[in-house]
C-alpha atoms as a PDB file:
ATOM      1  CA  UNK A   1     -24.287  -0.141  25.753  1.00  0.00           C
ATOM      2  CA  UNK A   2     -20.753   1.092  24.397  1.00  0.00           C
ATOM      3  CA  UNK A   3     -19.028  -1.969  26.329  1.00  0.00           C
ATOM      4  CA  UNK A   4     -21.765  -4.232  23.998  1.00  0.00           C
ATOM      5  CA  UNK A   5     -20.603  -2.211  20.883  1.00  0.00           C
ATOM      6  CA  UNK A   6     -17.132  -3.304  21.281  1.00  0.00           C
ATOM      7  CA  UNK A   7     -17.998  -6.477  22.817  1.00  0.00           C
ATOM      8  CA  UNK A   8     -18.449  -7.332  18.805  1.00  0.00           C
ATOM      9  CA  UNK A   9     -15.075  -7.239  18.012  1.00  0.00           C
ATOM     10  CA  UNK A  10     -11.983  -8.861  18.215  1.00  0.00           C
ATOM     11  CA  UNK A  11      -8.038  -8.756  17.518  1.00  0.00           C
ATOM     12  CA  UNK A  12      -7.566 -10.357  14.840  1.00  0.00           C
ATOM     13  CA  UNK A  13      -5.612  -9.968  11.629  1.00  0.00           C
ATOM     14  CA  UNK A  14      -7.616  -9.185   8.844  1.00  0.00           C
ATOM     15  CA  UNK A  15      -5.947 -10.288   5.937  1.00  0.00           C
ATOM     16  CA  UNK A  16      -8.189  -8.691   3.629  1.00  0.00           C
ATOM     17  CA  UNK A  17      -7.741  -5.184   4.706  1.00  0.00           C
ATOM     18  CA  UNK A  18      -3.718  -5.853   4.600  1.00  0.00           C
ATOM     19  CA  UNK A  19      -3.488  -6.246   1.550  1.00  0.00           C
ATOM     20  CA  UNK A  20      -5.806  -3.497   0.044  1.00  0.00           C
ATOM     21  CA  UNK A  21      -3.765  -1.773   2.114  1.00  0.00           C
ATOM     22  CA  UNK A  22      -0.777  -2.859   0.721  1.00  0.00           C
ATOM     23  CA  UNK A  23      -1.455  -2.429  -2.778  1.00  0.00           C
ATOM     24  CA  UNK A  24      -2.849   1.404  -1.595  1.00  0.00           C
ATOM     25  CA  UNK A  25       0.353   2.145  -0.006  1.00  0.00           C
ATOM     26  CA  UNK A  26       2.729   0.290  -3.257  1.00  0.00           C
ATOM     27  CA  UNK A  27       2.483   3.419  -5.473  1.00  0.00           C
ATOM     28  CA  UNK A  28       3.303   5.965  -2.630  1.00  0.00           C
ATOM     29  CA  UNK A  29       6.453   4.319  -1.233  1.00  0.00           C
ATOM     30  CA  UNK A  30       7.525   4.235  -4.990  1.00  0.00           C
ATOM     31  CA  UNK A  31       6.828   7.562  -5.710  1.00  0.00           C
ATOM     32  CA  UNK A  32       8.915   8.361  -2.197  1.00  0.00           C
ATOM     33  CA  UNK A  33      11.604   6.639  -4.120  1.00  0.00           C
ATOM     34  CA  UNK A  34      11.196   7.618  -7.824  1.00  0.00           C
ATOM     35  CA  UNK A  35       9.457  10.587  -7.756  1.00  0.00           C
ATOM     36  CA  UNK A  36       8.283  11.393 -11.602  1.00  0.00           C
ATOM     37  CA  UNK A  37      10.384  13.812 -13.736  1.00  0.00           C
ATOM     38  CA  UNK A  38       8.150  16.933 -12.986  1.00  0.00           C
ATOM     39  CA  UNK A  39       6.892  16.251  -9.383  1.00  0.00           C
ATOM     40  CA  UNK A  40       4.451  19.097  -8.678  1.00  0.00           C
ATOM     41  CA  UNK A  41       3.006  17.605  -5.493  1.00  0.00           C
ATOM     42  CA  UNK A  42       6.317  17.550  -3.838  1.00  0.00           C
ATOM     43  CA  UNK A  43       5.658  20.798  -2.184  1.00  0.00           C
ATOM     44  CA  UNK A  44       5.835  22.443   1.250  1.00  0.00           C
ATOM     45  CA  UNK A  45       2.060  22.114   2.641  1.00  0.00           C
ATOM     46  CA  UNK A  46      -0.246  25.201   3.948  1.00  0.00           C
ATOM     47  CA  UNK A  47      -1.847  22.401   5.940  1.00  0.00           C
ATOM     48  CA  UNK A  48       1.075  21.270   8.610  1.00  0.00           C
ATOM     49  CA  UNK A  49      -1.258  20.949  11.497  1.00  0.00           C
ATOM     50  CA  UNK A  50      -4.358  19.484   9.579  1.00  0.00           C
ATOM     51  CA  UNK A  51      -1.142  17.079   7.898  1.00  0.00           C
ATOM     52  CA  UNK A  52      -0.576  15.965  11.462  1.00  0.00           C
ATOM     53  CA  UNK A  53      -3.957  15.034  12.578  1.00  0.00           C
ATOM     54  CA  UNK A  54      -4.804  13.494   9.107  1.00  0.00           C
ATOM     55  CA  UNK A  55      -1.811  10.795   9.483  1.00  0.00           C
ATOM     56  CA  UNK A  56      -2.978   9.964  13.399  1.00  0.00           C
ATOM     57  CA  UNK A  57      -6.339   9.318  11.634  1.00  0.00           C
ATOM     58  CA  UNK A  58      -4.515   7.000   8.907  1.00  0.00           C
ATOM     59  CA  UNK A  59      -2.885   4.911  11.639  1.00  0.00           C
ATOM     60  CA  UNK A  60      -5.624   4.176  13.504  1.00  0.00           C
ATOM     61  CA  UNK A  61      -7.618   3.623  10.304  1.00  0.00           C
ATOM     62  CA  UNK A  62      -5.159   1.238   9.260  1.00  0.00           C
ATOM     63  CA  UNK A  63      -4.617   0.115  12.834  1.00  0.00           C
ATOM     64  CA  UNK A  64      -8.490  -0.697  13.100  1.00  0.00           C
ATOM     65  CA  UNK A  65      -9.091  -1.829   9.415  1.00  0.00           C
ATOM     66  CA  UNK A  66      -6.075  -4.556   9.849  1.00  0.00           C
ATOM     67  CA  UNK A  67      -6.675  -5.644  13.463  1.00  0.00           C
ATOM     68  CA  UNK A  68     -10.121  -5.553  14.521  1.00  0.00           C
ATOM     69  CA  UNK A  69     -12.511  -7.898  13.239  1.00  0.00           C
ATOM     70  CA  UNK A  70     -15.974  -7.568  14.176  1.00  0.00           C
ATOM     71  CA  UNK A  71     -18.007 -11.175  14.779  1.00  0.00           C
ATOM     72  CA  UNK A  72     -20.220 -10.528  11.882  1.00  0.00           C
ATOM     73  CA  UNK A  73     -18.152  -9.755   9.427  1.00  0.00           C
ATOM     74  CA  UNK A  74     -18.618 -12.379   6.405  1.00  0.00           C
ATOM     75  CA  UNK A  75     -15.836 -13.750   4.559  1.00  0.00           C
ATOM     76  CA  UNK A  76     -14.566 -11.797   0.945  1.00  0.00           C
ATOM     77  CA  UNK A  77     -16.761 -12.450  -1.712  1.00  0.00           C
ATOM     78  CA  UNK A  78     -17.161 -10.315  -4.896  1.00  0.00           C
ATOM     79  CA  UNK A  79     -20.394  -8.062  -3.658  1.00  0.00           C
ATOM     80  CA  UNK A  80     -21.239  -4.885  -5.101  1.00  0.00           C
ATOM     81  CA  UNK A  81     -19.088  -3.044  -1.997  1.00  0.00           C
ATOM     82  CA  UNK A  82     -15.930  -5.610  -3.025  1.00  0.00           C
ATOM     83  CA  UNK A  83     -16.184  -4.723  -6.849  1.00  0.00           C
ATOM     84  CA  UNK A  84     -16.452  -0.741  -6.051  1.00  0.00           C
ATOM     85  CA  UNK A  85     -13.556  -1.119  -3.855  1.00  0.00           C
ATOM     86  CA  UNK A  86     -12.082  -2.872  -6.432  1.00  0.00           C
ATOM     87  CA  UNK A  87     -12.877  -0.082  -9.399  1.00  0.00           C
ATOM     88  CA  UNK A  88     -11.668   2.658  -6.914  1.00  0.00           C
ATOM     89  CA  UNK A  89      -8.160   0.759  -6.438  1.00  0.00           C
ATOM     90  CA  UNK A  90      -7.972   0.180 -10.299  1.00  0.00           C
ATOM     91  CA  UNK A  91      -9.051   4.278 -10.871  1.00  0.00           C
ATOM     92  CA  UNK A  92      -5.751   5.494  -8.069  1.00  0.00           C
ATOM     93  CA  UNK A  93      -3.120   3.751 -10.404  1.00  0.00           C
ATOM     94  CA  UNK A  94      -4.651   4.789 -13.343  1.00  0.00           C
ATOM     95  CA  UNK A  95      -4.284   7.752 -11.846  1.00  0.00           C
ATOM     96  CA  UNK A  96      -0.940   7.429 -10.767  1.00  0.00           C
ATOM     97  CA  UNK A  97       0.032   6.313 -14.106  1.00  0.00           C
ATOM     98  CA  UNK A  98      -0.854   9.310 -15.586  1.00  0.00           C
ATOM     99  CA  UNK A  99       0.485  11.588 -13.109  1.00  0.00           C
ATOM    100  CA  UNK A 100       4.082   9.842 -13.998  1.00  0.00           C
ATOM    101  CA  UNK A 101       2.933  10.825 -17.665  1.00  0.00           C
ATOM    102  CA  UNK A 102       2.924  14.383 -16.900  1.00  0.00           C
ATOM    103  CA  UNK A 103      -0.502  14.332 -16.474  1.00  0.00           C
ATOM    104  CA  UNK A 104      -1.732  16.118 -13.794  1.00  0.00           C
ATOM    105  CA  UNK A 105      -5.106  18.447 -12.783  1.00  0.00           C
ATOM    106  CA  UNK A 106      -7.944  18.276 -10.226  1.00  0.00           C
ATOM    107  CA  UNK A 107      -9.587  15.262 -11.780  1.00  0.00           C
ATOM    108  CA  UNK A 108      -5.710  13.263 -11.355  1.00  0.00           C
ATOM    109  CA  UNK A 109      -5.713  14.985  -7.769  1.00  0.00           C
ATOM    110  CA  UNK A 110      -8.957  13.401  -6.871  1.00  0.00           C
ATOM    111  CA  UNK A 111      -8.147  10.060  -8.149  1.00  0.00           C
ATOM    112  CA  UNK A 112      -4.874  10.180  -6.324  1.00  0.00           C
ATOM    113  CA  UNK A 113      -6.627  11.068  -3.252  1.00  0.00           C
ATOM    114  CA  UNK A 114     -10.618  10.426  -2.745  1.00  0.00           C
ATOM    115  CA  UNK A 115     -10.669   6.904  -4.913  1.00  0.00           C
ATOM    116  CA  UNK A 116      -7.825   4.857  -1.797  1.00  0.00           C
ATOM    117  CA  UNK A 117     -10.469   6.452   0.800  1.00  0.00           C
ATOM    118  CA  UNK A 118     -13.507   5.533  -0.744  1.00  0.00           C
ATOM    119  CA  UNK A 119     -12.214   2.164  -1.167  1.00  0.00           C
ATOM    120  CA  UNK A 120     -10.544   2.371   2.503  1.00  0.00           C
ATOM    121  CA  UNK A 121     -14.322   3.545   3.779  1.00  0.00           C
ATOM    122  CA  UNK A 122     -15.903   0.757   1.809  1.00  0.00           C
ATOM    123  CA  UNK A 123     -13.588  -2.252   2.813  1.00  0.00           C
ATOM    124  CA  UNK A 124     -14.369  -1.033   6.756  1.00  0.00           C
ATOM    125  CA  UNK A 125     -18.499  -1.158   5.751  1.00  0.00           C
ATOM    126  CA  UNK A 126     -18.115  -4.313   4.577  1.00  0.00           C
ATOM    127  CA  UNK A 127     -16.412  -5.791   7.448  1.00  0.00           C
ATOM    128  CA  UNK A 128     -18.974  -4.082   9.337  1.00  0.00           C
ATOM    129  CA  UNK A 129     -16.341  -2.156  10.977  1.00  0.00           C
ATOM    130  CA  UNK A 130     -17.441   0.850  12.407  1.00  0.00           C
ATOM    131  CA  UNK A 131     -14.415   1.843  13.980  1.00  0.00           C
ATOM    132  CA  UNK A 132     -12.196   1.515  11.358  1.00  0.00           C
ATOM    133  CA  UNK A 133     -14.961   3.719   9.223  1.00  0.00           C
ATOM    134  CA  UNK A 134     -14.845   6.501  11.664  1.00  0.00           C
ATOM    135  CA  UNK A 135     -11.815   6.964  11.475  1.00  0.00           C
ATOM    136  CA  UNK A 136     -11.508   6.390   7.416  1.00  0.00           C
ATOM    137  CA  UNK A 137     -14.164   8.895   7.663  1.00  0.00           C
ATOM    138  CA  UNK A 138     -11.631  11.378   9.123  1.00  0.00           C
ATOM    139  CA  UNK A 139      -9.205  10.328   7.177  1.00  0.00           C
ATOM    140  CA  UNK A 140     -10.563  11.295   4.107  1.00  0.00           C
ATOM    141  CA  UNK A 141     -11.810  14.424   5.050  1.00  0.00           C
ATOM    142  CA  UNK A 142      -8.281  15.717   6.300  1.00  0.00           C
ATOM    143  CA  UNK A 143      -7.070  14.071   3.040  1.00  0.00           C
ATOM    144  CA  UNK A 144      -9.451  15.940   0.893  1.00  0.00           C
ATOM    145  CA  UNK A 145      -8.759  19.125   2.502  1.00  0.00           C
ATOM    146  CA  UNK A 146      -4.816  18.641   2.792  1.00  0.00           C
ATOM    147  CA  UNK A 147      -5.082  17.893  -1.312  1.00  0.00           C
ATOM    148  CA  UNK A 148      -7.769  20.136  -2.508  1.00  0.00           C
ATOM    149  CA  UNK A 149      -5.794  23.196   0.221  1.00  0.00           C
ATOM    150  CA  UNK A 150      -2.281  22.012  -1.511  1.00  0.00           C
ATOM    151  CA  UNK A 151      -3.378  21.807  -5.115  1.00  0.00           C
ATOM    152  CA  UNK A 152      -4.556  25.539  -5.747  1.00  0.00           C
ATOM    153  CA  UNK A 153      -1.524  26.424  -4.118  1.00  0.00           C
ATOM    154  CA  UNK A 154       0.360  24.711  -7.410  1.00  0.00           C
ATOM    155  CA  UNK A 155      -2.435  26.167  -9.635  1.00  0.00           C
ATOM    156  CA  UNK A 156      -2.198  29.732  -8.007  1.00  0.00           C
ATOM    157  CA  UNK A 157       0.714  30.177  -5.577  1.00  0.00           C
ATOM    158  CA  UNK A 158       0.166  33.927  -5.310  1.00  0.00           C
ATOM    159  CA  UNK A 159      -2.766  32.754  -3.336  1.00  0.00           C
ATOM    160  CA  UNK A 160      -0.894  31.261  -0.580  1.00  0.00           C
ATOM    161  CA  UNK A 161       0.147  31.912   2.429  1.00  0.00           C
ATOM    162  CA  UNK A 162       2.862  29.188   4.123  1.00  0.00           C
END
């Protein structure tokens, strides 16, 4: 039975997921490089371990979102899944935007963090990817944790204990 399941897909590039990928990862790499003026996220995390486990989960979610294809998987068109994927991409650099603005509390936090995995988690349901969602699945809980764990630590760092 689990040979059939993966039986169903195949290497193959999947263009599609690259570049949502792509444009996900475009705000990060220039935030590595051009970090706004006052950069509260830029702190040490109370989540090392959980940090660890959630980036092996965002390899193989990319990894699995980029490279397997599964034989039923239709080609892109503008469905309902497509168009929230779509909103969730256009909500992260909104809220990036406004983080660079100075901008930032739990509603910027969740835009920065749950909107790329809800759009990672749809793109992998509409390739009918269920390897790739496991793991985006994971992903975005360690994400969620890592963030919400890290963010009342800037709100309240009496409360914390590195």
């Amino acid at each position: 039975m689990l040979k059939d399941f993966f039986k169903k897909y195949k290497f193959n590039l999947d263009i599609w997921a690259i570049i949502l990928i792509t444009i996900i990862l475009i705000p990060n790499f220039i935030w590595m490089v051009l970090p706004p003026q006052n950069d509260v996220l830029r702190v040490e995390s109370i989540t090392k371990v959980l940090d660890i486990i959630t980036m092996i989960f965002q390899i193989l979610m990319i990894a699995t979102l980029s490279l397997l294809k599964h034989e039923k998987a239709a080609k892109i068109a503008f469905t309902p899944l497509i168009i929230i994927t779509l909103v969730m991409v256009i909500i992260y650099f909104v809220s990036w935007i406004t983080y660079y603005l100075g901008v930032f509390n739990l509603i910027i936090l969740l835009g920065l963090t749950f909107c790329p995995c809800i759009a990672f988690i749809l793109a992998a349901i509409d390739r009918k990817n269920v390897i790739a969602l496991i793991f985006s699945a994971l992903f975005t809980v360690g994400h969620l944790i890592f963030a919400i764990a890290n963010f009342y630590c800037i709100v309240i760092p009496s409360g914390c204990v590195y």
